[in-house]
Protein backbone atom coordinates (compact mmCIF):
# COMPACT_ATOMS: atom_id res chain seq x y z
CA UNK A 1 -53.06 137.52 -135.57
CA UNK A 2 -53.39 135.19 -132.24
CA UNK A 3 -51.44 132.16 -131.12
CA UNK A 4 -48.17 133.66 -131.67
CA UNK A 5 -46.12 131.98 -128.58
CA UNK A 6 -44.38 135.06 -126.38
CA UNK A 7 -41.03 134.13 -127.90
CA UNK A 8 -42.03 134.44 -131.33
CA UNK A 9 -42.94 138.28 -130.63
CA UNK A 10 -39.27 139.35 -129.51
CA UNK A 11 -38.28 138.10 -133.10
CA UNK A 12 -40.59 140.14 -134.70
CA UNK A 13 -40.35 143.69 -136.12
CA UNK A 14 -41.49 146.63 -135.02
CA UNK A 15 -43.37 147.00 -138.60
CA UNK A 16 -44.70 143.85 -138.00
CA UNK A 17 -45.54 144.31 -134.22
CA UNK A 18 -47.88 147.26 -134.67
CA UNK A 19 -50.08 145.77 -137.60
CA UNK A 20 -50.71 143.16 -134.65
CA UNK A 21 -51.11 145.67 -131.84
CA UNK A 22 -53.61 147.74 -134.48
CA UNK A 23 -55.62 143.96 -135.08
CA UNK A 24 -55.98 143.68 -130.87
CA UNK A 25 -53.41 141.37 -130.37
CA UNK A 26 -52.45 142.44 -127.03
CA UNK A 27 -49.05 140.12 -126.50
CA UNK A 28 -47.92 142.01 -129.67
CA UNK A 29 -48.87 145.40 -127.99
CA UNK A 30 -47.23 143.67 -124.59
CA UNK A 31 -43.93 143.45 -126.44
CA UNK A 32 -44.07 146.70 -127.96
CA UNK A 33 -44.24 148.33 -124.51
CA UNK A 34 -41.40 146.33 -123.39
CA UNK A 35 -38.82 147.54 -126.26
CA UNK A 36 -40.16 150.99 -125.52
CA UNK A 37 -40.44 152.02 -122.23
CA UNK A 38 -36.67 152.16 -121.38
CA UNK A 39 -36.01 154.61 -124.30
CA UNK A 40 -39.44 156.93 -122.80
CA UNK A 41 -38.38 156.90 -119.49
CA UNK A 42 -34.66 158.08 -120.29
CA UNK A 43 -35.83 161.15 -122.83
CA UNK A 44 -38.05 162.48 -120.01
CA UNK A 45 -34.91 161.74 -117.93
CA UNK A 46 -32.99 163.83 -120.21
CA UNK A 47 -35.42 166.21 -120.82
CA UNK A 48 -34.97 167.44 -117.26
CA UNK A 49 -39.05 166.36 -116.30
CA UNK A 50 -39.21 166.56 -112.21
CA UNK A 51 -37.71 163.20 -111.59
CA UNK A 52 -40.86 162.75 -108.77
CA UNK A 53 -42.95 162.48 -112.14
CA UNK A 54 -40.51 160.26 -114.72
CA UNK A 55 -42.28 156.98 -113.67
CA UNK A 56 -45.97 158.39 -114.02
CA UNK A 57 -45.45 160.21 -117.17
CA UNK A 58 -43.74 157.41 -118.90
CA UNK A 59 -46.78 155.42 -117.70
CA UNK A 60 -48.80 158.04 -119.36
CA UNK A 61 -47.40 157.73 -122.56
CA UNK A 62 -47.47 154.25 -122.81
CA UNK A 63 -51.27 154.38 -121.88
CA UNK A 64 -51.73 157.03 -124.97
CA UNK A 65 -49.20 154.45 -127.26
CA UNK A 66 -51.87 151.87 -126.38
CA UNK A 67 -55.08 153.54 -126.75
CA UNK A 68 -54.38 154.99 -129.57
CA UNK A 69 -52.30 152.70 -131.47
CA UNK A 70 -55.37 151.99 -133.66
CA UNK A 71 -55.12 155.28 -135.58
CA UNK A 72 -51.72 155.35 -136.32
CA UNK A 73 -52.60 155.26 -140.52
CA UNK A 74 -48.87 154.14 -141.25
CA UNK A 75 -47.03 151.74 -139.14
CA UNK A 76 -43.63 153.13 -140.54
CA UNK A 77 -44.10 156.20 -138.65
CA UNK A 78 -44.41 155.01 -134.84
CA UNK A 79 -40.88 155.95 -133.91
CA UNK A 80 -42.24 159.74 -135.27
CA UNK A 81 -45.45 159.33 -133.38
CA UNK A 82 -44.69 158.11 -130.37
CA UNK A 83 -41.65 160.89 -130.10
CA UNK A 84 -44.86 163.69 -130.31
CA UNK A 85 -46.73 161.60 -127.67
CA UNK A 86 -43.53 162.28 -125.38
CA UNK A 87 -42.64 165.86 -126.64
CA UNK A 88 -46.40 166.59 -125.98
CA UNK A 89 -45.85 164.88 -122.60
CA UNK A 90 -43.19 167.05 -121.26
CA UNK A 91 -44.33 170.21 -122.62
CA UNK A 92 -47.49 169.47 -120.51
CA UNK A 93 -45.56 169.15 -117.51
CA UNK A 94 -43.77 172.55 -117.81
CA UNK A 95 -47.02 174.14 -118.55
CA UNK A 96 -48.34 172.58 -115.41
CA UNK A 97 -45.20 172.86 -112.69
CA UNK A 98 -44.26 176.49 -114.97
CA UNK A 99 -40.84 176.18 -113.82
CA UNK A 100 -37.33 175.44 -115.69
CA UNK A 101 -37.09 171.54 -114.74
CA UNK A 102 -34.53 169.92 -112.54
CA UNK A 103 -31.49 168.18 -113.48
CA UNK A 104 -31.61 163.94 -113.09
CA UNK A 105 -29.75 161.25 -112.30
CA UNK A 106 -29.14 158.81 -115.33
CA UNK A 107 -26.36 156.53 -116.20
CA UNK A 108 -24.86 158.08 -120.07
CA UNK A 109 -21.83 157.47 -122.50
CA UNK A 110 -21.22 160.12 -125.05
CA UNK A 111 -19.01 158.71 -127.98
CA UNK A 112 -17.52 160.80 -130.61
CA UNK A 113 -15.90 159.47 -133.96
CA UNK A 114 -14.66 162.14 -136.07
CA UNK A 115 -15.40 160.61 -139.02
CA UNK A 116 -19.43 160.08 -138.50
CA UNK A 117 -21.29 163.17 -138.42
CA UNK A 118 -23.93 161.07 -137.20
CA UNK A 119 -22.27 159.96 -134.20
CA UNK A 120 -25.08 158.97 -131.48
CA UNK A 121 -26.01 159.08 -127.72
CA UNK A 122 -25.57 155.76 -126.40
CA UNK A 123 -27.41 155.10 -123.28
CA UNK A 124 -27.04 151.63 -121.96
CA UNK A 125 -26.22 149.96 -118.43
CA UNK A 126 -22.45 149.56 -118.35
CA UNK A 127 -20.62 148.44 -115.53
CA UNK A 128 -17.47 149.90 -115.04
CA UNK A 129 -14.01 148.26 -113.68
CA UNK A 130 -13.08 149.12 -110.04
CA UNK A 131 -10.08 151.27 -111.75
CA UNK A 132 -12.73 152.79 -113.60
CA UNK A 133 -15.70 153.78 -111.65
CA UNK A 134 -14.33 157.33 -110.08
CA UNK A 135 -13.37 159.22 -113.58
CA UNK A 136 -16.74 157.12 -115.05
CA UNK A 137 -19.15 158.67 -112.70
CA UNK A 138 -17.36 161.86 -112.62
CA UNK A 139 -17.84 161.78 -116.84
CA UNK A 140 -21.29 160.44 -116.08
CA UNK A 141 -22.33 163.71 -113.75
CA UNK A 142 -20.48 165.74 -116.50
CA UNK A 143 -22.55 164.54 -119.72
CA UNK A 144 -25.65 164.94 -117.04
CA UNK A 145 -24.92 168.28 -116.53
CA UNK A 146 -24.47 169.23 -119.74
CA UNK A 147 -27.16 167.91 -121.27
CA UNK A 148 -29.51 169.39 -118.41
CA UNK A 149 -28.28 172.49 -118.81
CA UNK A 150 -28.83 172.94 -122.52
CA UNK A 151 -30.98 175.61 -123.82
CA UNK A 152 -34.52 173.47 -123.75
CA UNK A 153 -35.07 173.35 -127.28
CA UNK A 154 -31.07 171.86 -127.93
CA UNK A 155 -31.78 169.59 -125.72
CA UNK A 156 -35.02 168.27 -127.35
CA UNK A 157 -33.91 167.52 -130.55
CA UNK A 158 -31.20 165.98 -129.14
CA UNK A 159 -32.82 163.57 -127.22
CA UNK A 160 -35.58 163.09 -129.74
CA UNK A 161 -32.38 162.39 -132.24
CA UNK A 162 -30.22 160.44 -130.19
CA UNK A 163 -32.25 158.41 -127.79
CA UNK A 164 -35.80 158.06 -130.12
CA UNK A 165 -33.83 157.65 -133.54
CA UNK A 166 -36.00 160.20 -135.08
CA UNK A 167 -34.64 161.55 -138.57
CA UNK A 168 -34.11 165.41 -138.97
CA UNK A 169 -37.10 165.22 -140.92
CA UNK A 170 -39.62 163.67 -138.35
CA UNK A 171 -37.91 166.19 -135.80
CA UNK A 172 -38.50 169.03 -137.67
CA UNK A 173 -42.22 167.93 -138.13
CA UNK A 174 -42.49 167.66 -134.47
CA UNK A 175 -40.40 170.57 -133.46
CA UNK A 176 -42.52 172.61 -136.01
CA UNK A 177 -38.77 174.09 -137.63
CA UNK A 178 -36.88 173.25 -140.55
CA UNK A 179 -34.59 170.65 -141.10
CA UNK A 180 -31.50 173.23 -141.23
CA UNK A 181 -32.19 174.41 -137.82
CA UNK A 182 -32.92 171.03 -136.68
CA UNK A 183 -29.55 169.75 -137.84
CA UNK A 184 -27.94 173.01 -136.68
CA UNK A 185 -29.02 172.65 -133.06
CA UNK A 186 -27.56 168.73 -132.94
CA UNK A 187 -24.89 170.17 -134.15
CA UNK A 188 -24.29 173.24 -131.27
CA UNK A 189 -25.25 170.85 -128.54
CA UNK A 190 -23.12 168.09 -129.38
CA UNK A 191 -19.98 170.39 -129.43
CA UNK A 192 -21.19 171.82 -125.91
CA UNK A 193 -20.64 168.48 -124.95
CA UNK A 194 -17.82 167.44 -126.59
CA UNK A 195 -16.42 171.04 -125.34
CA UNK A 196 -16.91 169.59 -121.98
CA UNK A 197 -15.61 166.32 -122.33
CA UNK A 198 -12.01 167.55 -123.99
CA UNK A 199 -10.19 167.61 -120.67
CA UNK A 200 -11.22 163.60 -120.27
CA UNK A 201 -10.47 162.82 -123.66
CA UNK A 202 -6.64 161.51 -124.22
């Protein structure tokens, strides 16, 4: 599927994106890169991966997304498969450094509605008022904390949950559990940080 103009492929979907990527359309496999290589290299962020190593192992799983894009059967489960790349990625890494890994530096928001179980991790590039900035980075280096400090496998499925979009399902596939402990870990290491966050919260 050539002759696509670069535009076109930002209006595409993901679906859509990969059947080109799997025909060697390479500006289809370009643009796939681009959506995903913010959300890789904050999970290894939040993972706690030795932030000397973020860049090249986000490299690294973009160079497995690529080479083996072509035997990914179903197209509907690249979110799913390209979570395993990372997971696989950052278990790696411990197995090679065989230490607990170090906190990072990332900019995070955590929002809570009491009404959504589902309520998500948003990480995005906000820019904070002047009257803002000192109780926003000290929220920002509390949320950091947290999540760094979570027991390793809360802090997987929370990332893979929050920050890949994986369903409990896909999680529990990768995690090799069941969807009851998935859900029940979400759960635990949301109210850590929620537990954390109640002092800030008016």
């Amino acid at each position: 599927m050539k002759g696509f103009s670069k535009k076109k492929y930002k209006d595409m979907s993901l679906y859509d994106l990969i059947c080109c990527a799997q025909s060697d359309d390479y500006d289809a496999l370009e643009e796939i890169i681009k959506q995903e290589q913010k959300n890789i290299y904050a999970s290894f962020c939040y993972l706690g991966a030795n932030k000397e190593n973020i860049s090249d192992l986000t490299q690294e799983a973009l160079f497995r997304m690529s080479k083996n894009i072509k035997n990914l059967k179903n197209p509907k489960l690249f979110k799913s498969w390209l979570g395993q790349i990372v997971t696989n990625l950052f278990y790696d890494e411990l197995r090679k450094k065989q230490r607990i890994p170090d906190s990072v530096s990332i900019e995070s928001f955590w929002t809570n509605d009491d009404n959504n179980e589902n309520t998500i991790l948003n990480i995005c590039d906000n820019t904070l008022k002047p009257d803002e900035r000192t109780l926003g980075k000290e929220l920002t280096d509390i949320i950091k904390d947290t999540i760094c400090a979570l027991p390793e496998h809360f802090r997987l499925v929370i990332i893979l949950r929050e920050l890949q979009g994986l369903s409990y399902e896909e999680i529990a596939k990768i995690t090799q559990t069941n969807v009851g402990t998935v859900k029940s870990r979400i759960s635990r290491a949301r109210n850590k940080l929620q537990e954390c966050l109640k002092p800030y919260i008016i």
